[in-house]
Protein backbone atom coordinates (compact mmCIF):
# COMPACT_ATOMS: atom_id res chain seq x y z
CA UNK A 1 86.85 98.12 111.01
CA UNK A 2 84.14 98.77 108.50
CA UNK A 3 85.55 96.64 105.74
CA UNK A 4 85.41 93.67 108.21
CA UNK A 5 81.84 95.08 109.40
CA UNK A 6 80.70 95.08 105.72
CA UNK A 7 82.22 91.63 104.94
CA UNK A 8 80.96 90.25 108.17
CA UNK A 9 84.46 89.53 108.71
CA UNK A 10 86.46 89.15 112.02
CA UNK A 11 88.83 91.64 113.22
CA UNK A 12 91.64 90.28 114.52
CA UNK A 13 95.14 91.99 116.76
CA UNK A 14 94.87 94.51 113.58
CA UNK A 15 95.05 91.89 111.28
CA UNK A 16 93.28 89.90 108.68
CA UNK A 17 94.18 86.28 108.35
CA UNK A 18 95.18 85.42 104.87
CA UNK A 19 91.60 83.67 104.68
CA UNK A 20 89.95 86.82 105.10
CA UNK A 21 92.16 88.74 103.05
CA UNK A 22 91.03 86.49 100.04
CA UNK A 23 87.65 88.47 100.35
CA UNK A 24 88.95 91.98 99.92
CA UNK A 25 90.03 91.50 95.79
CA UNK A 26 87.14 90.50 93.71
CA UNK A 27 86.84 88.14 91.62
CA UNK A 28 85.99 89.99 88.78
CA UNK A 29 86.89 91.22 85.11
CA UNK A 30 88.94 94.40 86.59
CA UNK A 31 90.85 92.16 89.21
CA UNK A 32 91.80 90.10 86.50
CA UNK A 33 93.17 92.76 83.91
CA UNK A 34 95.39 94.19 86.89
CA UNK A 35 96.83 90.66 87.47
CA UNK A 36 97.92 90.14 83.86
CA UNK A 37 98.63 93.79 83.72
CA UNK A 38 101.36 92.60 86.56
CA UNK A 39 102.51 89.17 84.86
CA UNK A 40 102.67 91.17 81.85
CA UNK A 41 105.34 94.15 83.62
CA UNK A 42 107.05 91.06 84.88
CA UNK A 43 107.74 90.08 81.45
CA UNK A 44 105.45 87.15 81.28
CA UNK A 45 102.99 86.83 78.57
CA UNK A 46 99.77 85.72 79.66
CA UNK A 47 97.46 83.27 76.82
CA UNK A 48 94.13 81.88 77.46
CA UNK A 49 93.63 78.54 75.31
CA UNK A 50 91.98 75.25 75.81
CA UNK A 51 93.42 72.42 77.44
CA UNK A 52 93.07 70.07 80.13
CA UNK A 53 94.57 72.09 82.95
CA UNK A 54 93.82 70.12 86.15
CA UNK A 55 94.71 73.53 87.95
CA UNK A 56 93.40 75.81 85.41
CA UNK A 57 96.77 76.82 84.53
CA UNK A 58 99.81 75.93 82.74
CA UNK A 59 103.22 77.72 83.29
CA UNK A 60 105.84 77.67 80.48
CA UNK A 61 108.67 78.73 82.76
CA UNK A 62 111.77 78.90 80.22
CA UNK A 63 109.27 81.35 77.71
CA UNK A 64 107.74 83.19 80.55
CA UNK A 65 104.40 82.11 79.32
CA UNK A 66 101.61 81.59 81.44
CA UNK A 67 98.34 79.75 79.66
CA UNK A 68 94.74 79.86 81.40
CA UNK A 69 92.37 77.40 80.80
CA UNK A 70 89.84 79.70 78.80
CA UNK A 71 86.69 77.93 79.36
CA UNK A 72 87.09 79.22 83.27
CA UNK A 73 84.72 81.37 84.55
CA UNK A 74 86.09 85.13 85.08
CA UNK A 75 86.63 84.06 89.08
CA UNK A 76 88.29 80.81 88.14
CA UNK A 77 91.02 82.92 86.30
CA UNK A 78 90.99 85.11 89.07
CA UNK A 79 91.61 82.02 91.48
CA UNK A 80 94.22 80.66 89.27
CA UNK A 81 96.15 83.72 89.10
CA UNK A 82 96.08 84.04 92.80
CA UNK A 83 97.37 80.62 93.16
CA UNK A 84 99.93 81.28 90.08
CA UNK A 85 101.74 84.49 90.78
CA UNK A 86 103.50 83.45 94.38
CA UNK A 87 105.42 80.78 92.76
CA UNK A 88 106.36 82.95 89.62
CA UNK A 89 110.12 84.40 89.86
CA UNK A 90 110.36 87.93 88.78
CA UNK A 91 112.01 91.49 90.64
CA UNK A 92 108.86 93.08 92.23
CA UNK A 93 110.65 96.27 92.16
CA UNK A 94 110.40 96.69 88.32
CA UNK A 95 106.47 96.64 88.74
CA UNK A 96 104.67 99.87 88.43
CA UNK A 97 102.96 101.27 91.71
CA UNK A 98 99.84 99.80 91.37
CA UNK A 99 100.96 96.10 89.88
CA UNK A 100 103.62 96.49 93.01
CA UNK A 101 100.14 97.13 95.69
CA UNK A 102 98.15 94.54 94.25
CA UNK A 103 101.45 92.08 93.95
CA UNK A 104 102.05 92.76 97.87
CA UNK A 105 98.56 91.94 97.97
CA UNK A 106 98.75 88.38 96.29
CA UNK A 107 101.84 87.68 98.33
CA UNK A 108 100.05 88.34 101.91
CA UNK A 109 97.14 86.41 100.75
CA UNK A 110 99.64 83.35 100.02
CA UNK A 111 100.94 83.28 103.72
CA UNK A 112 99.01 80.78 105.51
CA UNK A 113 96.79 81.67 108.41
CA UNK A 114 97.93 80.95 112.30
């Protein structure tokens, strides 16, 4: 598989292990605009403020608000949205195509590897 080749990842049965997967989004500014572009179509509003976040995140559940530590680098907010968005609650099906790919995305990264 030339992703894996280009990676210098392991190709494994036809699948990557959700520890491998992590390396096919990147961490960067575009990643991150899709992801709030997603919390955002799933009717959460997404804030970056100061605070002492020990995970770089805070999650206002009741307002649908979620509030990133803004002093984290681009791939901190990245990671933190990774983390965030498998234990958000929201219909998947109301996303548009491309939130709905990168959401499916998220969700196989979350599954832990065998």
């Amino acid at each position: 598989n030339s992703i894996a080749r280009q990676t210098g990842l392991q190709y494994l049965s036809g699948n990557f292990t959700a520890k491998q997967f992590h390396f096919m989004l990147k961490y960067n500014q575009g990643t991150l605009d899709r992801l709030a572009t997603l919390l955002h179509e799933a009717g959460y509003i997404v804030r970056y403020e100061r605070g002492t976040f020990q995970s770089g995140y805070c999650i206002l559940e009741q307002k649908k608000v979620v509030v990133l530590n803004k002093f984290l680098q681009t791939e901190g907010k990245v990671q933190a949205l990774f983390d965030l968005v498998p234990l958000l609650q929201f219909n998947s099906e109301s996303l548009s195509p491309d939130s709905r790919t990168l959401y499916d995305q998220v969700m196989q990264r979350s599954i832990p590897a065998s």
